[in-house]
PDB file of N, CA and C in Angstrom:
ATOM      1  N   UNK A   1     104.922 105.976  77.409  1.00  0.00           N
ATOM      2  CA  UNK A   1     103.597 106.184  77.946  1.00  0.00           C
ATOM      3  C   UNK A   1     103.689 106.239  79.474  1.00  0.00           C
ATOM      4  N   UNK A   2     102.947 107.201  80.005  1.00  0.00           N
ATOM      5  CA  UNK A   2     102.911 107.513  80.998  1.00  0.00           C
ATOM      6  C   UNK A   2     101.331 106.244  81.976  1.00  0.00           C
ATOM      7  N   UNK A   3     102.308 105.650  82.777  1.00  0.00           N
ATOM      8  CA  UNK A   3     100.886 104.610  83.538  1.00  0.00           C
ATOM      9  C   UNK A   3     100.704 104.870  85.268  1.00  0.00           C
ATOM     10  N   UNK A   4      99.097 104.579  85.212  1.00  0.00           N
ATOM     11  CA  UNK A   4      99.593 104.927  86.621  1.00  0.00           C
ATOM     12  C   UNK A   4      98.589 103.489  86.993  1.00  0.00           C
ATOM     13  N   UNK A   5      98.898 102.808  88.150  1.00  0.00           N
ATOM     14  CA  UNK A   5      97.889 100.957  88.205  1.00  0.00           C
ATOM     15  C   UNK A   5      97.488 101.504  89.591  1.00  0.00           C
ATOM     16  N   UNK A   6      96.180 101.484  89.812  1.00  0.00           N
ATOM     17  CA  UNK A   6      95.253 100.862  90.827  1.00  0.00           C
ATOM     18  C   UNK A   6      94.795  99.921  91.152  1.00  0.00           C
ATOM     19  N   UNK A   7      94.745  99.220  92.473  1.00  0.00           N
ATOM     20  CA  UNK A   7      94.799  98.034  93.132  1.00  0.00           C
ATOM     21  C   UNK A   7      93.841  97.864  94.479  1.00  0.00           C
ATOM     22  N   UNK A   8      92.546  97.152  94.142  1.00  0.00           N
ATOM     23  CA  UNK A   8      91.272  97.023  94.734  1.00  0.00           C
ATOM     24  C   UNK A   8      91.279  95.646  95.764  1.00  0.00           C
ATOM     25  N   UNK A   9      92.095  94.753  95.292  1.00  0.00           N
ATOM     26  CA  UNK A   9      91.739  93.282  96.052  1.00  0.00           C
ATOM     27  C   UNK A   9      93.098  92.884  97.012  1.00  0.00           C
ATOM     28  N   UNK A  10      92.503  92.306  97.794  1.00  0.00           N
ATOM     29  CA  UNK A  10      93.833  92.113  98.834  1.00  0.00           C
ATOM     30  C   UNK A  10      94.873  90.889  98.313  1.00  0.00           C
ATOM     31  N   UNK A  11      95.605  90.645  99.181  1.00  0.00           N
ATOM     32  CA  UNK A  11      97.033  89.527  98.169  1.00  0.00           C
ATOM     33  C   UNK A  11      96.548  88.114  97.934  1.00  0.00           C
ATOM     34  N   UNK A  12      95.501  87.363  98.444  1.00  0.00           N
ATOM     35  CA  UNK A  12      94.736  86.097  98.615  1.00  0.00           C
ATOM     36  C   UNK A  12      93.524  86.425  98.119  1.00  0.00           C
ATOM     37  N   UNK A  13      92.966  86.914  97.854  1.00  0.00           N
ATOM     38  CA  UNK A  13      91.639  87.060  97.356  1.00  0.00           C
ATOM     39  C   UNK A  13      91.473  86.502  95.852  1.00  0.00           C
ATOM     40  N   UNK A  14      92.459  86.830  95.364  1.00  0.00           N
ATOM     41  CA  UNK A  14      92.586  86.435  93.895  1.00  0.00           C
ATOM     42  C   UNK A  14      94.168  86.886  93.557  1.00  0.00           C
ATOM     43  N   UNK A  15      94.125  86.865  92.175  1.00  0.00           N
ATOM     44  CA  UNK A  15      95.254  86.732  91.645  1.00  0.00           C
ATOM     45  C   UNK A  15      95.794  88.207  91.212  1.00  0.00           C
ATOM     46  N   UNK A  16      94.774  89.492  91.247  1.00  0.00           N
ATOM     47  CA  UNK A  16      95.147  91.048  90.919  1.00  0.00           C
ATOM     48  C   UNK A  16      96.246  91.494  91.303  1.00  0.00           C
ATOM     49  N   UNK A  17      96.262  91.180  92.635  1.00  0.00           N
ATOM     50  CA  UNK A  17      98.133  91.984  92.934  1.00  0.00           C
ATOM     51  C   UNK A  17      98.663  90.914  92.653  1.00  0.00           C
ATOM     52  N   UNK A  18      99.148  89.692  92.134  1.00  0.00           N
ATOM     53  CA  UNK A  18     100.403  89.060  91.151  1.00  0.00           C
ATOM     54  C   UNK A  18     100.306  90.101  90.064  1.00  0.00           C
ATOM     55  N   UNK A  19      98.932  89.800  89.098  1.00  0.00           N
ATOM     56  CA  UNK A  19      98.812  90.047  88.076  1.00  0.00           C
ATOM     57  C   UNK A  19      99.436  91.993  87.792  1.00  0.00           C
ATOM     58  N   UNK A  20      99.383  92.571  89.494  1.00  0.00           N
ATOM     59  CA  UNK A  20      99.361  94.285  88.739  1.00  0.00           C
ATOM     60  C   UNK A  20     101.175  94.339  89.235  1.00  0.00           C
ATOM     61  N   UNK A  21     101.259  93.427  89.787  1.00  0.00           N
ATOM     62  CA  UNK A  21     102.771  93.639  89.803  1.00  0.00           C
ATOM     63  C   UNK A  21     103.447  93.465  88.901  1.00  0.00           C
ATOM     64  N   UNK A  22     103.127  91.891  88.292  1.00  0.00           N
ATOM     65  CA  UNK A  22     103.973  91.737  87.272  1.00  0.00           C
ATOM     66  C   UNK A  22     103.666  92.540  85.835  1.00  0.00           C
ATOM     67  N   UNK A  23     102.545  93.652  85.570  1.00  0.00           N
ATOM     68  CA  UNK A  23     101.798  94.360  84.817  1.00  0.00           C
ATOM     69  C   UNK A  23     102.936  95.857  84.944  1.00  0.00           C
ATOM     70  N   UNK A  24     103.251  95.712  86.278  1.00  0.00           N
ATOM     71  CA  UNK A  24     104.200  97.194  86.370  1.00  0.00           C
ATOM     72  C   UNK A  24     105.471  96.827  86.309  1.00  0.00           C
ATOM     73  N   UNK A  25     106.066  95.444  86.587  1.00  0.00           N
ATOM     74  CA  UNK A  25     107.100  94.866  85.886  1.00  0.00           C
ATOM     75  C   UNK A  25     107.390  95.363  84.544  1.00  0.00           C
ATOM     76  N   UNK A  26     106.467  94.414  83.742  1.00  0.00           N
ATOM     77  CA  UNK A  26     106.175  94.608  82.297  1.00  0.00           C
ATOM     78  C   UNK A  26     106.109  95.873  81.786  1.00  0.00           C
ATOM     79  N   UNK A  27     105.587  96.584  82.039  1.00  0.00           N
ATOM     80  CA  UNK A  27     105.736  98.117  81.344  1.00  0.00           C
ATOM     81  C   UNK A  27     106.874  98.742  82.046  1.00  0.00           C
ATOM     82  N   UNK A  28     107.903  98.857  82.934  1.00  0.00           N
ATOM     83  CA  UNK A  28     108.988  99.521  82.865  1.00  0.00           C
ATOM     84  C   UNK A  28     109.830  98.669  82.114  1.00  0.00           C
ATOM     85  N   UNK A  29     109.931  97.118  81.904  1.00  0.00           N
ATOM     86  CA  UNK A  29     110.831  96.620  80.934  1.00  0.00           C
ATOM     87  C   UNK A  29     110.609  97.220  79.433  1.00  0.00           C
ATOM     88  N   UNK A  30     109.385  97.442  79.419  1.00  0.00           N
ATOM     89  CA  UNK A  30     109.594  98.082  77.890  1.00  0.00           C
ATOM     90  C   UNK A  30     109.265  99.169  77.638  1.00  0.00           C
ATOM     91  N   UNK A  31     110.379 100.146  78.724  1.00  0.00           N
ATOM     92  CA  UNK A  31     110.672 101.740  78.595  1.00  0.00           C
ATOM     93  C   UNK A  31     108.991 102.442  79.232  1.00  0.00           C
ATOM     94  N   UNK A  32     108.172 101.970  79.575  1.00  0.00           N
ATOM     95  CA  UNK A  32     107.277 102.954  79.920  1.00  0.00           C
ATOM     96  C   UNK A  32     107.651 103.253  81.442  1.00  0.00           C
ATOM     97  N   UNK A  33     106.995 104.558  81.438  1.00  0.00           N
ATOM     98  CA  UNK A  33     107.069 104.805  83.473  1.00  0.00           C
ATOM     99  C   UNK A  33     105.747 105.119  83.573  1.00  0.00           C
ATOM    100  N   UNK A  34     105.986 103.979  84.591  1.00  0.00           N
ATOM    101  CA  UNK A  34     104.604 103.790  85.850  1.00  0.00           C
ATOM    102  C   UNK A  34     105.001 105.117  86.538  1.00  0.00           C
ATOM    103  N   UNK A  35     104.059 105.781  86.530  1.00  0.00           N
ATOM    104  CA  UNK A  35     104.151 107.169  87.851  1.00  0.00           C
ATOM    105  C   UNK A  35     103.589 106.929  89.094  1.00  0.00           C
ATOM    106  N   UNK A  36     102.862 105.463  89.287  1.00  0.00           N
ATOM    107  CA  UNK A  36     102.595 105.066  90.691  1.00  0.00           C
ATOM    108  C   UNK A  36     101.534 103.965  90.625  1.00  0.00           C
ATOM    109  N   UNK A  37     101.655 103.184  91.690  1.00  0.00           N
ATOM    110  CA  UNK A  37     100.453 102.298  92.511  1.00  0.00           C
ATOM    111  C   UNK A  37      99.615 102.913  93.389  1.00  0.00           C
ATOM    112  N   UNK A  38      98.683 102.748  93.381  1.00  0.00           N
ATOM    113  CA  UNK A  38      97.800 103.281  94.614  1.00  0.00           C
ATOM    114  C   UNK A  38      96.760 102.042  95.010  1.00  0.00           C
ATOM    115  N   UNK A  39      96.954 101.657  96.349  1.00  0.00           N
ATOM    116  CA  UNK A  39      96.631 100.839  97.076  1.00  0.00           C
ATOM    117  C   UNK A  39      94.995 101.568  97.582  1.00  0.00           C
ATOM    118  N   UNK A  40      93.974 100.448  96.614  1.00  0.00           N
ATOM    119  CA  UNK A  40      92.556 101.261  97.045  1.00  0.00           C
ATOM    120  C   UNK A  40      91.584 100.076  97.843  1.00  0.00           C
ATOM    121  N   UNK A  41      91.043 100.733  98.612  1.00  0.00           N
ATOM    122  CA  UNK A  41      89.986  99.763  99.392  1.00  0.00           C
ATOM    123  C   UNK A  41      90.845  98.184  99.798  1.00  0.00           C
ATOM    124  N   UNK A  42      90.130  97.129  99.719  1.00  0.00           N
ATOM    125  CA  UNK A  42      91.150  96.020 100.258  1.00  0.00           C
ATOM    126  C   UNK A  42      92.436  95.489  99.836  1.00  0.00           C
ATOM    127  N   UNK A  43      93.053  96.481  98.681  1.00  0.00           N
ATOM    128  CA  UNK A  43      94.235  96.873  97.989  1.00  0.00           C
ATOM    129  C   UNK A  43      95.180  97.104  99.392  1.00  0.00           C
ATOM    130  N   UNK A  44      94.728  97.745 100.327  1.00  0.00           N
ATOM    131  CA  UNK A  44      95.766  98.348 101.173  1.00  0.00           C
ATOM    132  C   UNK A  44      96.282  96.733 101.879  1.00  0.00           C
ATOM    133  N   UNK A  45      95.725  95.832 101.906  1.00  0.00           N
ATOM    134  CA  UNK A  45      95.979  94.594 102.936  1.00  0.00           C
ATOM    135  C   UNK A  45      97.232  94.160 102.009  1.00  0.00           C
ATOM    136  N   UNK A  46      97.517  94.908 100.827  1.00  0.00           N
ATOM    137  CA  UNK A  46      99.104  94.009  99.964  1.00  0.00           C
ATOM    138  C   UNK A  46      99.843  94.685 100.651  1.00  0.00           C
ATOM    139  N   UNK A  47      99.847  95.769 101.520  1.00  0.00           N
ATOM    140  CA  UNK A  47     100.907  96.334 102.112  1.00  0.00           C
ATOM    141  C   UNK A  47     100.990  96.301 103.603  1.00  0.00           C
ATOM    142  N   UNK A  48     100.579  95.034 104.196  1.00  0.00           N
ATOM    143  CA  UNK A  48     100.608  95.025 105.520  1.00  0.00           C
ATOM    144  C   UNK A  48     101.733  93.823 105.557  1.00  0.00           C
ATOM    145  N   UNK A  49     102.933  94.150 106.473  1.00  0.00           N
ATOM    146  CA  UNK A  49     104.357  93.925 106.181  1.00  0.00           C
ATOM    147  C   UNK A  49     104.081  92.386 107.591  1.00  0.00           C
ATOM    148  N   UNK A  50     102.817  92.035 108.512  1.00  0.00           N
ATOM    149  CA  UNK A  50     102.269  91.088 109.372  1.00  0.00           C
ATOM    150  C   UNK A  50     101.940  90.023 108.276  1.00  0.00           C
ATOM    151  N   UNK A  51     101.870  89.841 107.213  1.00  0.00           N
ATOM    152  CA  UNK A  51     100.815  88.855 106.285  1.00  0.00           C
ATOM    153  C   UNK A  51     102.378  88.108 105.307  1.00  0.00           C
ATOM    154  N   UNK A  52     102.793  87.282 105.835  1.00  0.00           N
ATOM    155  CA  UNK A  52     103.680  86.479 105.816  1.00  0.00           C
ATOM    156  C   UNK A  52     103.379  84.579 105.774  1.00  0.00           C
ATOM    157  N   UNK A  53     102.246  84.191 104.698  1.00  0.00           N
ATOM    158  CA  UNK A  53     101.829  83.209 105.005  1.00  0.00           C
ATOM    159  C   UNK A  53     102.852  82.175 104.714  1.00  0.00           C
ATOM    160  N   UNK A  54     103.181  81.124 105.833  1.00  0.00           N
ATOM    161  CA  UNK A  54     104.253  80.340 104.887  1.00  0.00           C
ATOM    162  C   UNK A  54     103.784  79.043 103.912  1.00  0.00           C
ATOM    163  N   UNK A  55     104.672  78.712 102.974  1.00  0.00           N
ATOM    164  CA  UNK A  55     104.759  78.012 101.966  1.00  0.00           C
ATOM    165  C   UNK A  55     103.916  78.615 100.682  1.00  0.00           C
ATOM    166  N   UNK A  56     103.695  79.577 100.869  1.00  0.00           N
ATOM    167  CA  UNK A  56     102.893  80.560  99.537  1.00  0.00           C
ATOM    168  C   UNK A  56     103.755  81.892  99.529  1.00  0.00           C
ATOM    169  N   UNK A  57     103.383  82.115  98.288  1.00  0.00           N
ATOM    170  CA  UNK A  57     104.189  83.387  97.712  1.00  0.00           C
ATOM    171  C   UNK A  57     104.027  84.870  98.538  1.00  0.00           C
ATOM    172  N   UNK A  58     104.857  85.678  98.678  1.00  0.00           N
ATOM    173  CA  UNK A  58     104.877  86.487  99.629  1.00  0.00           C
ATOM    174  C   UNK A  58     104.438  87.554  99.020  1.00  0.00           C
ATOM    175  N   UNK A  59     103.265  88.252  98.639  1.00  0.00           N
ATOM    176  CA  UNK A  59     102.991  89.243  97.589  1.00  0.00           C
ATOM    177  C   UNK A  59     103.228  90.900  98.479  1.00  0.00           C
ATOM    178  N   UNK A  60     103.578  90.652  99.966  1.00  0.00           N
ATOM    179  CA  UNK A  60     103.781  91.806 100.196  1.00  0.00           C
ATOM    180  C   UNK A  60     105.404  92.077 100.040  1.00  0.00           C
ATOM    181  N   UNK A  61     105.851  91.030 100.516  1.00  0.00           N
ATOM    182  CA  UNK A  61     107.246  91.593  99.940  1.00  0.00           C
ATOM    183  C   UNK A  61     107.895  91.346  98.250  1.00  0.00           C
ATOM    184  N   UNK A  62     106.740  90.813  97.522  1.00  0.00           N
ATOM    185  CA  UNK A  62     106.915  90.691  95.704  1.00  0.00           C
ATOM    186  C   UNK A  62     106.407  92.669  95.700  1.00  0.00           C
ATOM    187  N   UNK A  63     105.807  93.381  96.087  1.00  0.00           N
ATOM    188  CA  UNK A  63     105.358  94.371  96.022  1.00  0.00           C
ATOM    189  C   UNK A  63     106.241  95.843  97.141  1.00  0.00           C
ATOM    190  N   UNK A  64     106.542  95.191  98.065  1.00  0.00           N
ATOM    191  CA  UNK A  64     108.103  96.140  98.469  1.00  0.00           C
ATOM    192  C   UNK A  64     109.118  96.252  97.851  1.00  0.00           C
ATOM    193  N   UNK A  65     109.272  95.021  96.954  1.00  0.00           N
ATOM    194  CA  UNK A  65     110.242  95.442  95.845  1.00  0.00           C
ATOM    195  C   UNK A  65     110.190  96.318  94.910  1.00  0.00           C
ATOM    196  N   UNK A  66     108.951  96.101  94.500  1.00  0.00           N
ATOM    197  CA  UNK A  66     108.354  97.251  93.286  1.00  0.00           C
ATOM    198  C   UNK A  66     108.622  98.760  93.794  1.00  0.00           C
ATOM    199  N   UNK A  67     107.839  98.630  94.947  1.00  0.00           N
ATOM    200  CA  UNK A  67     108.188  99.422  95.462  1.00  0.00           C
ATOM    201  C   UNK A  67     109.597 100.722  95.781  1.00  0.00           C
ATOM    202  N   UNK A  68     110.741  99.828  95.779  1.00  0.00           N
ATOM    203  CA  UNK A  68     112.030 100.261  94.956  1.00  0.00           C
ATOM    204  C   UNK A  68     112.082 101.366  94.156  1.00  0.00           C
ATOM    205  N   UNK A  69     111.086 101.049  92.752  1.00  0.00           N
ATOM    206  CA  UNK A  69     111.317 101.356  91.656  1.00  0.00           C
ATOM    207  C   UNK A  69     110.189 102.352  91.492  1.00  0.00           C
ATOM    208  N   UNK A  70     108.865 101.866  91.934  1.00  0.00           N
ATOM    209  CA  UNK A  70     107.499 103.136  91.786  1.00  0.00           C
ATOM    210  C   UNK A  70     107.095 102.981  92.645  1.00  0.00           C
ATOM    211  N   UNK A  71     106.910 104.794  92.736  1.00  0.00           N
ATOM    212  CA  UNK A  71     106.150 104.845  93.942  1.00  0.00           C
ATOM    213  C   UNK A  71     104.693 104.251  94.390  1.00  0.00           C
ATOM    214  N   UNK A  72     104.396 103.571  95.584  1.00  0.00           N
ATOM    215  CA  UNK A  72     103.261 103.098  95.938  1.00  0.00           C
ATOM    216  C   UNK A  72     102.850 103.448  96.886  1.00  0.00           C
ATOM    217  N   UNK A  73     101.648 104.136  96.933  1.00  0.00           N
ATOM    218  CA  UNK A  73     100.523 104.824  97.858  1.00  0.00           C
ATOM    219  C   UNK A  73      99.544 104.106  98.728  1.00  0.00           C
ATOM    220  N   UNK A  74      99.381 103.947  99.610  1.00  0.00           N
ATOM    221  CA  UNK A  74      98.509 103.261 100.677  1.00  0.00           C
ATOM    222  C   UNK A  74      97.384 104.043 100.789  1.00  0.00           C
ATOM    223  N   UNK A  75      96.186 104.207 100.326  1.00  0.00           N
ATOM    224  CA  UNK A  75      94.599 104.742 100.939  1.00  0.00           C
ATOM    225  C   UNK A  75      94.982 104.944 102.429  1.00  0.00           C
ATOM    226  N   UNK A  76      95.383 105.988 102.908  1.00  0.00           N
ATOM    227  CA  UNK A  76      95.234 106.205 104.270  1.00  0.00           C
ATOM    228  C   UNK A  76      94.119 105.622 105.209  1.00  0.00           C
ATOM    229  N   UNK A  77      93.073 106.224 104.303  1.00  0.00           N
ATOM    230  CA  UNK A  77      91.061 106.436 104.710  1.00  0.00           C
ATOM    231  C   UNK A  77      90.677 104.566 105.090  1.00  0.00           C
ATOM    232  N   UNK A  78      91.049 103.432 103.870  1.00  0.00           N
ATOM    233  CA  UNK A  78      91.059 102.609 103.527  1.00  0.00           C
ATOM    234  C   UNK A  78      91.785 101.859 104.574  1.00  0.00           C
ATOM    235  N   UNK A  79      92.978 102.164 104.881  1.00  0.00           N
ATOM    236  CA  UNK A  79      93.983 101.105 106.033  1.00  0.00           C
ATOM    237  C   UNK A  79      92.929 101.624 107.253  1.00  0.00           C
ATOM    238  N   UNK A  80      93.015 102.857 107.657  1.00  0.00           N
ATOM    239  CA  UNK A  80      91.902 102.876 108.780  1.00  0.00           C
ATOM    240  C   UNK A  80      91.092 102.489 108.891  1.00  0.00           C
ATOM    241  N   UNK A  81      90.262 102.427 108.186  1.00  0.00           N
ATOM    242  CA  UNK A  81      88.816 101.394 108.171  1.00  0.00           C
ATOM    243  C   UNK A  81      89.194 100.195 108.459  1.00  0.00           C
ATOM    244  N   UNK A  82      90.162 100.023 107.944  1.00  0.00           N
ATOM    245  CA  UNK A  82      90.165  98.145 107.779  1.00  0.00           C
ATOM    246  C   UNK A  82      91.477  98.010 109.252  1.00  0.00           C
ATOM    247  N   UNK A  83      91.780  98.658 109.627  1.00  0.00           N
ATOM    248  CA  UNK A  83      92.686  98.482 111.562  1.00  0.00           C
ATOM    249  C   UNK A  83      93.912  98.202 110.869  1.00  0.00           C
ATOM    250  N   UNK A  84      94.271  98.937 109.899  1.00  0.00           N
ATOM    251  CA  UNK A  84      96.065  98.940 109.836  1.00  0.00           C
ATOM    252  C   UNK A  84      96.509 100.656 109.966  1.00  0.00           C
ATOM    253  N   UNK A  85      97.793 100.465 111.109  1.00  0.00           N
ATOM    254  CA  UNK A  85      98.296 101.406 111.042  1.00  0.00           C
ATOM    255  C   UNK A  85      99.435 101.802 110.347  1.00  0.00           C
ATOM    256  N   UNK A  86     100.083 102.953 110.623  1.00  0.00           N
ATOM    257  CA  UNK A  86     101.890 102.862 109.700  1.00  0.00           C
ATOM    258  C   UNK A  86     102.469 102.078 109.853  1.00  0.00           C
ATOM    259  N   UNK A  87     102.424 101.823 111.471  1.00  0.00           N
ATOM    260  CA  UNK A  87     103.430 100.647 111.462  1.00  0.00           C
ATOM    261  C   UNK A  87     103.340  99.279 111.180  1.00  0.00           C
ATOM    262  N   UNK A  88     102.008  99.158 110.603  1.00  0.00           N
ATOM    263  CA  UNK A  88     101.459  98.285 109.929  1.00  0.00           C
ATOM    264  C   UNK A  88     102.317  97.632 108.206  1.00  0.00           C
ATOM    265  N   UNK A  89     102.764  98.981 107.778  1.00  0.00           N
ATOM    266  CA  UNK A  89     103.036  98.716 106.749  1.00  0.00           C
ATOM    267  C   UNK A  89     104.400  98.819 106.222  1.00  0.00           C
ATOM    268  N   UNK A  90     104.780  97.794 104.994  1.00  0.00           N
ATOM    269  CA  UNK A  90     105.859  97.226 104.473  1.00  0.00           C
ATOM    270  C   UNK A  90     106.834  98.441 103.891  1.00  0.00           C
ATOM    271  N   UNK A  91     108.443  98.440 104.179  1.00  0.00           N
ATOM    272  CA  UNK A  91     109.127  99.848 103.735  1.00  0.00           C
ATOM    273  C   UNK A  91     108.678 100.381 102.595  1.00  0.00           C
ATOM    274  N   UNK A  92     108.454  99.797 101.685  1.00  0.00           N
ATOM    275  CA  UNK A  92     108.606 100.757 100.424  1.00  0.00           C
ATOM    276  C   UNK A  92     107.456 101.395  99.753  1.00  0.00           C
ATOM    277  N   UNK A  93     106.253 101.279 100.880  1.00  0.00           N
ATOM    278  CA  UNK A  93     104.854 102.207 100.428  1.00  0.00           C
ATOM    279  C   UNK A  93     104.789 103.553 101.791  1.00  0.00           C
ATOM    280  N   UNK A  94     104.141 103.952 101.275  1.00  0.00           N
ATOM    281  CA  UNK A  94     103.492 105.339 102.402  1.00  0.00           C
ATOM    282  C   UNK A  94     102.023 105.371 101.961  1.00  0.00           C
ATOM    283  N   UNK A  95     101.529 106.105 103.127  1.00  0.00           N
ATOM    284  CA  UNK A  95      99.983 106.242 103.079  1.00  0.00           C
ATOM    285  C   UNK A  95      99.922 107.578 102.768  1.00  0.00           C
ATOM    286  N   UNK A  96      98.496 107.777 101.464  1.00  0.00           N
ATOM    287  CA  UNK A  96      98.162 108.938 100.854  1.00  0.00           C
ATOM    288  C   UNK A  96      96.875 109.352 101.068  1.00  0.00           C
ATOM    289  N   UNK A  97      96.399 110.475 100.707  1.00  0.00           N
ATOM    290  CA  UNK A  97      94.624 110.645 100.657  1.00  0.00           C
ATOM    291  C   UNK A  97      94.535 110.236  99.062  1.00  0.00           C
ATOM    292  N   UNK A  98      92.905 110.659  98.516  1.00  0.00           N
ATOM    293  CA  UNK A  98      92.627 110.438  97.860  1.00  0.00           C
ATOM    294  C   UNK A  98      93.005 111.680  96.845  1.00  0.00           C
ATOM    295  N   UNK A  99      93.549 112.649  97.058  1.00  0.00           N
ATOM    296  CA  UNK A  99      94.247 113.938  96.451  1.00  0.00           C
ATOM    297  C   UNK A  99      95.518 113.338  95.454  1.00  0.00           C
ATOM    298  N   UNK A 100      96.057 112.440  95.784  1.00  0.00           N
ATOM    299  CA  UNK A 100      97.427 111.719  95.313  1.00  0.00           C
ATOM    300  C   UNK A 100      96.685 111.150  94.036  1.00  0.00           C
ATOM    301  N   UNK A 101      95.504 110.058  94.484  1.00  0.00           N
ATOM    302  CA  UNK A 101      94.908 109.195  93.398  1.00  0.00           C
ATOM    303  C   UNK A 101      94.741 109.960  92.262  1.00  0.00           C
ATOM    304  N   UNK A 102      93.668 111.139  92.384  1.00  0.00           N
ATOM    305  CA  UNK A 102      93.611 112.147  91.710  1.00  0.00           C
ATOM    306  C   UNK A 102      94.833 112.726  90.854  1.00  0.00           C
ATOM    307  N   UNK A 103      95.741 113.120  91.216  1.00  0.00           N
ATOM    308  CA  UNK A 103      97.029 113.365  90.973  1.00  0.00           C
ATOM    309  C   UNK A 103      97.603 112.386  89.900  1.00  0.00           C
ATOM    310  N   UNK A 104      97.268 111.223  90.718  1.00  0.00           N
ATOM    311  CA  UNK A 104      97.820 110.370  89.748  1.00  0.00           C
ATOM    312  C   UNK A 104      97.253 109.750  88.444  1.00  0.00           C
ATOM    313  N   UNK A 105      96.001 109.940  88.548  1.00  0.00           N
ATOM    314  CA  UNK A 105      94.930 109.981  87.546  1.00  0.00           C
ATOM    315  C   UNK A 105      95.419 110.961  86.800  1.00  0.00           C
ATOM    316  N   UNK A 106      95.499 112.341  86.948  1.00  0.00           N
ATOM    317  CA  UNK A 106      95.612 113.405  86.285  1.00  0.00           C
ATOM    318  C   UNK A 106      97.184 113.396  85.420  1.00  0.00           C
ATOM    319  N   UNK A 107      97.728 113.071  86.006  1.00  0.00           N
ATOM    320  CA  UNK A 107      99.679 112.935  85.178  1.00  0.00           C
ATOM    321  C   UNK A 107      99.383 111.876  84.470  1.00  0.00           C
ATOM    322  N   UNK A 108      98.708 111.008  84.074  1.00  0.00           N
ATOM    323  CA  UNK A 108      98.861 109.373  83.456  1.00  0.00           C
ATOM    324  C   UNK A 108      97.884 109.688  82.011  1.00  0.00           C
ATOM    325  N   UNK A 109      98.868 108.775  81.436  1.00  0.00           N
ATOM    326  CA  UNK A 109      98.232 108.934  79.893  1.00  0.00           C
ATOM    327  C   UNK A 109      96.908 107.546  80.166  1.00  0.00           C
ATOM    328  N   UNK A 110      97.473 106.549  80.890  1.00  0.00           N
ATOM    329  CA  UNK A 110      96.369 105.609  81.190  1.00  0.00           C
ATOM    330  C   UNK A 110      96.538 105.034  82.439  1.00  0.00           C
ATOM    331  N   UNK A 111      95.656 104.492  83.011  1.00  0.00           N
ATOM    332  CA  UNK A 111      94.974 103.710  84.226  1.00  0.00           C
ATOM    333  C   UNK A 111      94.681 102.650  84.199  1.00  0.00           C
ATOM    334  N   UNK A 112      95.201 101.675  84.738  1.00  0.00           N
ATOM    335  CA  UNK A 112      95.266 100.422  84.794  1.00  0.00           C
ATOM    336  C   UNK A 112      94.482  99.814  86.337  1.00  0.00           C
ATOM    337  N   UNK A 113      93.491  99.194  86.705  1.00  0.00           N
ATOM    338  CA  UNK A 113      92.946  99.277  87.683  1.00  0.00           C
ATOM    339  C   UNK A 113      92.666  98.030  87.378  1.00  0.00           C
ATOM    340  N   UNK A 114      93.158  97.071  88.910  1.00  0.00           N
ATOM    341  CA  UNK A 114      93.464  95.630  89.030  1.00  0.00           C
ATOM    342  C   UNK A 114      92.312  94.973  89.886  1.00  0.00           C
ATOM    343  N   UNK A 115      91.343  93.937  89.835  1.00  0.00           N
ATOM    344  CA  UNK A 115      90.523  93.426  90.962  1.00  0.00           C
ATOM    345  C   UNK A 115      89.265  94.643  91.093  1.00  0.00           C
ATOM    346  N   UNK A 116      88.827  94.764  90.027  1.00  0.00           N
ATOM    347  CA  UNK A 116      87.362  95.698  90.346  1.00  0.00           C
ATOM    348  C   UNK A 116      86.043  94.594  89.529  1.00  0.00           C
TER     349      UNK A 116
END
């Protein structure tokens, strides 16, 4: 099965990006491909590579790892609004328009959408 996970809430807000990471974990261990993350609205703050809180779990670099493996999309529109730039963000994402989301909506047998 073809998946593609969207990601609405930032890394402290709640528990959605643990939960969509270890969700895209889970489905490539059992043979599915994720065809992508897309980082939407306060989704983009999991990929700001500054947010290093210590003695808590590091969900931007639990999510540069993933990164590795599927591709993950940054809301361009979304980091601007909210004052992150490229160099804002962690190696293993890039920033997309909303043409990609689409895209990625369109190739995926399903949609998985985390923190709405």
């Amino acid at each position: 099965m073809r998946i593609g996970v969207i990601l609405l809430t930032g890394p402290y807000q709640t528990e959605s990006a643990d939960t969509a990471i270890h969700f895209v974990e889970a489905a490539l261990k059992k043979g599915h491909t994720v065809k992508g993350v897309f980082l939407f609205m306060d989704g983009v703050y999991n990929s700001n590579r500054n947010v290093n809180p210590p003695g808590e779990r590091n969900v931007v670099a639990i999510l540069n790892a993933v990164g590795e493996k599927v591709p993950v999309t940054v809301c361009a529109a979304c980091a601007r609004f909210r004052g992150m730039k490229k160099d804002n963000l962690t190696e293993n994402v890039r920033l997309g328009g909303l043409g990609e989301l689409v895209n990625l909506v369109q190739s995926c047998d399903r949609i998985i959408t985390f923190g709405g």
